[in-house]
C-alpha atoms as a PDB file:
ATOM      1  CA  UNK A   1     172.660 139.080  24.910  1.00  0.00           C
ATOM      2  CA  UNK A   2     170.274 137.072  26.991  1.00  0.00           C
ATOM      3  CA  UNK A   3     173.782 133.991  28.019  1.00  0.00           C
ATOM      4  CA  UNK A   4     175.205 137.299  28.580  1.00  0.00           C
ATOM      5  CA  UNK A   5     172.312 138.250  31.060  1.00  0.00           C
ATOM      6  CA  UNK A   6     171.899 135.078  32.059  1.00  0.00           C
ATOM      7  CA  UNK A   7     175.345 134.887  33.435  1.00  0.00           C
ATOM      8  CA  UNK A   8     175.488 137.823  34.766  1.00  0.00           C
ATOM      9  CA  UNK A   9     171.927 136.815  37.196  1.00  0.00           C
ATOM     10  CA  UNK A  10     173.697 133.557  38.052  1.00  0.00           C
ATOM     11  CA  UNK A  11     176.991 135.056  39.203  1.00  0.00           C
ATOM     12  CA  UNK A  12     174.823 137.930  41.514  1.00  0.00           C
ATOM     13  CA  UNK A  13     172.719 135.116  42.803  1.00  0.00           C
ATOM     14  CA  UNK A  14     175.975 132.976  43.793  1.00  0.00           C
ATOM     15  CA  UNK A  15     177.592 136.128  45.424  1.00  0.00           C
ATOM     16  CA  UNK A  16     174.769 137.060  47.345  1.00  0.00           C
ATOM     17  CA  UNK A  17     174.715 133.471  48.309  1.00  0.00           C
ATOM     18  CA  UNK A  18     178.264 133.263  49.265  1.00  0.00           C
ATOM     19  CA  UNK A  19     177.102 136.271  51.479  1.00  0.00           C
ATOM     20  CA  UNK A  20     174.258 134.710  52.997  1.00  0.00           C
ATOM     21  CA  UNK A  21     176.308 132.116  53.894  1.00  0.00           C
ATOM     22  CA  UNK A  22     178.940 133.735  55.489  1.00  0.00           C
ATOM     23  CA  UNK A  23     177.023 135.542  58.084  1.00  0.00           C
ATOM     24  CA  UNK A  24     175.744 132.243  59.314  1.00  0.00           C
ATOM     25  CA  UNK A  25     179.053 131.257  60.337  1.00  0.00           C
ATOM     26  CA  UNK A  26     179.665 129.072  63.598  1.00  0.00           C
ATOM     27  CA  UNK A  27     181.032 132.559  64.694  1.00  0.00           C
ATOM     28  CA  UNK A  28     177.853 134.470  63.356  1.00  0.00           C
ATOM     29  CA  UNK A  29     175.710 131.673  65.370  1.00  0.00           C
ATOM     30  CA  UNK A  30     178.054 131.701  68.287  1.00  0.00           C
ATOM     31  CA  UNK A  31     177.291 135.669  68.960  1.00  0.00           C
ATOM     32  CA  UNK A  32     173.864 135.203  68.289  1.00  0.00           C
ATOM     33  CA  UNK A  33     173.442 132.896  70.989  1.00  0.00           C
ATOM     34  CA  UNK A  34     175.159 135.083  73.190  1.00  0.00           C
ATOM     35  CA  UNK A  35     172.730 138.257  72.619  1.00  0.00           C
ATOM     36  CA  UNK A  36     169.691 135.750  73.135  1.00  0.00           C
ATOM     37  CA  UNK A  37     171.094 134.377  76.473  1.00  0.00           C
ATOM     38  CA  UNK A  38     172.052 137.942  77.822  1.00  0.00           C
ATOM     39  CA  UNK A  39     168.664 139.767  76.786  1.00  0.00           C
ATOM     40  CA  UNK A  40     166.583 136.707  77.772  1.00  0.00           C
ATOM     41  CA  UNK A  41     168.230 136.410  81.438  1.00  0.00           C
ATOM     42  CA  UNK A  42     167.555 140.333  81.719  1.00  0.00           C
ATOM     43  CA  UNK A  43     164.397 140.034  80.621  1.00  0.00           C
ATOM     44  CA  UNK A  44     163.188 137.113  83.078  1.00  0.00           C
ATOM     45  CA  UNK A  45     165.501 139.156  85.762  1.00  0.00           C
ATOM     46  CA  UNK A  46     161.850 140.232  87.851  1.00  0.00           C
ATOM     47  CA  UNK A  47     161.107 136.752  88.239  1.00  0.00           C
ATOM     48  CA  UNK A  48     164.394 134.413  88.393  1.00  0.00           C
ATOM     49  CA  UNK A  49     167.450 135.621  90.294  1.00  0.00           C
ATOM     50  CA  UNK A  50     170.616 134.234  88.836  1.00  0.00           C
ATOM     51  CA  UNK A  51     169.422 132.364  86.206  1.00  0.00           C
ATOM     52  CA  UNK A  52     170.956 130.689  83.677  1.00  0.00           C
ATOM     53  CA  UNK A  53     169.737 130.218  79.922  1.00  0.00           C
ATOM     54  CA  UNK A  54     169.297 127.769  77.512  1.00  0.00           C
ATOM     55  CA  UNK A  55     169.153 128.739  74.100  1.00  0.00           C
ATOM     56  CA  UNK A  56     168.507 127.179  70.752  1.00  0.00           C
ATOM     57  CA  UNK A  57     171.571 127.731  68.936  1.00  0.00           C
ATOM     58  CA  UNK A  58     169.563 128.850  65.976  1.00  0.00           C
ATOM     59  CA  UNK A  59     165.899 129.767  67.277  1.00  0.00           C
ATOM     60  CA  UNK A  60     163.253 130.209  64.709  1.00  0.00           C
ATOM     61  CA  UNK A  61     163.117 132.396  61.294  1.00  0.00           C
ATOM     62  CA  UNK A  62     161.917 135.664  63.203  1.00  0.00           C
ATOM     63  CA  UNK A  63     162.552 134.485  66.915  1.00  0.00           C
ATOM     64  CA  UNK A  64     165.433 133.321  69.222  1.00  0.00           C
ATOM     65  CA  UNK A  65     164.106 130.687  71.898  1.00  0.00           C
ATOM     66  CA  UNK A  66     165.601 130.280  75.611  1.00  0.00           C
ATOM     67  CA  UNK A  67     164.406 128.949  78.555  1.00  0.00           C
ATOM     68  CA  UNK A  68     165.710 130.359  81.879  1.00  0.00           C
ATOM     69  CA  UNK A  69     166.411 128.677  85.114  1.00  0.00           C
ATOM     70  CA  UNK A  70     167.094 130.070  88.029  1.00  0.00           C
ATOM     71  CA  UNK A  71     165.710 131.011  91.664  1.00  0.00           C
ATOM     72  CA  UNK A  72     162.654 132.515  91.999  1.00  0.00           C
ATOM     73  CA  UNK A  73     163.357 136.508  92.800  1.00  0.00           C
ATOM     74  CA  UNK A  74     162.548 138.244  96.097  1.00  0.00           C
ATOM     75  CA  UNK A  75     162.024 134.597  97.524  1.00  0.00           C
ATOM     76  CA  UNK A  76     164.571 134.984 101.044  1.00  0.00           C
ATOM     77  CA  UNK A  77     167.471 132.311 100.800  1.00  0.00           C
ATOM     78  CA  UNK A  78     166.800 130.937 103.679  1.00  0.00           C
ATOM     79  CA  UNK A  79     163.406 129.305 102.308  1.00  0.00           C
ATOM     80  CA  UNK A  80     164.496 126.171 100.324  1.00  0.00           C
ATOM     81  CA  UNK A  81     162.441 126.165  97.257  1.00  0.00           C
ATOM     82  CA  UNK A  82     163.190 124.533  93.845  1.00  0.00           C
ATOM     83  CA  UNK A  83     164.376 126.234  90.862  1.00  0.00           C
ATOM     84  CA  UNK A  84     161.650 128.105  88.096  1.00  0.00           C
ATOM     85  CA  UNK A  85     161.744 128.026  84.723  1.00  0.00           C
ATOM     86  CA  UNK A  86     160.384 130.796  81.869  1.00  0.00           C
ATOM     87  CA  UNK A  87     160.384 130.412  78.281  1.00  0.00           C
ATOM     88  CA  UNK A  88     162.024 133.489  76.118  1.00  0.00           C
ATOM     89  CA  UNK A  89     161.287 134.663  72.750  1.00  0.00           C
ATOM     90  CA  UNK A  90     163.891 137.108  71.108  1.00  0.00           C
ATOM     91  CA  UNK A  91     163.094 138.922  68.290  1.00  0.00           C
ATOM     92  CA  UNK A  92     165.714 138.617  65.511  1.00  0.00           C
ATOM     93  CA  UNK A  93     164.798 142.252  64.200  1.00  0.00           C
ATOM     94  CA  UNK A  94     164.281 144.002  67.214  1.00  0.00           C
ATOM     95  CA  UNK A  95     166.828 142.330  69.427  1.00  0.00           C
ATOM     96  CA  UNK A  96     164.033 142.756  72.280  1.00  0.00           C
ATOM     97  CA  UNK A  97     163.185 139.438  74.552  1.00  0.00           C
ATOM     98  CA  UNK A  98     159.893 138.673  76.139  1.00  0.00           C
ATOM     99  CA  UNK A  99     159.399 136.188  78.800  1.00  0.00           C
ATOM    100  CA  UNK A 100     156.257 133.807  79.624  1.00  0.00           C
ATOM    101  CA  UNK A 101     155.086 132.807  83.019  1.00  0.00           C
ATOM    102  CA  UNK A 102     156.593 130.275  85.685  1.00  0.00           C
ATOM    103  CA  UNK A 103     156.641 126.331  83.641  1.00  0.00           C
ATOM    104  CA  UNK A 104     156.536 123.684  86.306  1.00  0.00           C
ATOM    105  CA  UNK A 105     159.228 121.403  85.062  1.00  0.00           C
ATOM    106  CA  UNK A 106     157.909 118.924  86.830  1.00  0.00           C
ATOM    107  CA  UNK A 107     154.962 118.547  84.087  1.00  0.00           C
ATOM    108  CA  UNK A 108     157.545 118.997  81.292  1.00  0.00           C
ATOM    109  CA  UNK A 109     159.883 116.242  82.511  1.00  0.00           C
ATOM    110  CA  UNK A 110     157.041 113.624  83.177  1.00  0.00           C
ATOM    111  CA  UNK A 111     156.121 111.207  80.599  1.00  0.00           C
ATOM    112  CA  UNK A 112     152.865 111.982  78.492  1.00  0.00           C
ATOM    113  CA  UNK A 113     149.811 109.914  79.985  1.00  0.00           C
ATOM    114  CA  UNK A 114     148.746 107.131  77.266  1.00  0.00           C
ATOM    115  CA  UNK A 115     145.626 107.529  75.374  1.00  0.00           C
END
């Protein structure tokens, strides 16, 4: 009785494995990216016109994770000004995205000072 059992947990654990696995296909992780890249360049829409996204192709375990580019909004085209970044969290559950303030990629691109 207890192989019997036994058996029977391994097989349900495998399945729900083989499940698990599945829905992280490259096709799975393909539309995810997608959703985080849409809702993240909505989402930082107030403060970059046009931009463009970034995206981890996998995030974090709760979050996705973007950063988006672009033009800074309401800024008139005929003033030459360099692009702005944000950093954007999605949340896996909620499918909502939340954006952080302007990043000067200037300080992000420069080496780290030596200590």
């Amino acid at each position: 009785m207890k192989t019997t059992l036994l058996t029977l947990a391994t097989l349900s654990a495998a399945l729900g494995f083989g499940q698990t696995a599945q829905a992280s296909s490259d096709g799975a992780w393909a539309e995810f990216a997608s959703a985080v890249e849409k809702a993240c360049i909505k989402s930082a829409s107030g403060q970059i016109e046009n931009g463009r996204a970034v995206v981890d192709p996998y995030g974090s375990a709760k979050y996705g994770l973007a950063i988006v580019t672009g033009r800074p909004s309401g800024v008139p085209k005929s003033k030459k000004l360099a692009d702005i970044s944000v950093i954007c969290v999605y949340d896996k559950k909620t499918k909502a995205a939340e954006v952080g303030g302007e990043i000067e990629i200037g300080k992000v691109m420069n080496k780290p000072k030596p200590r």
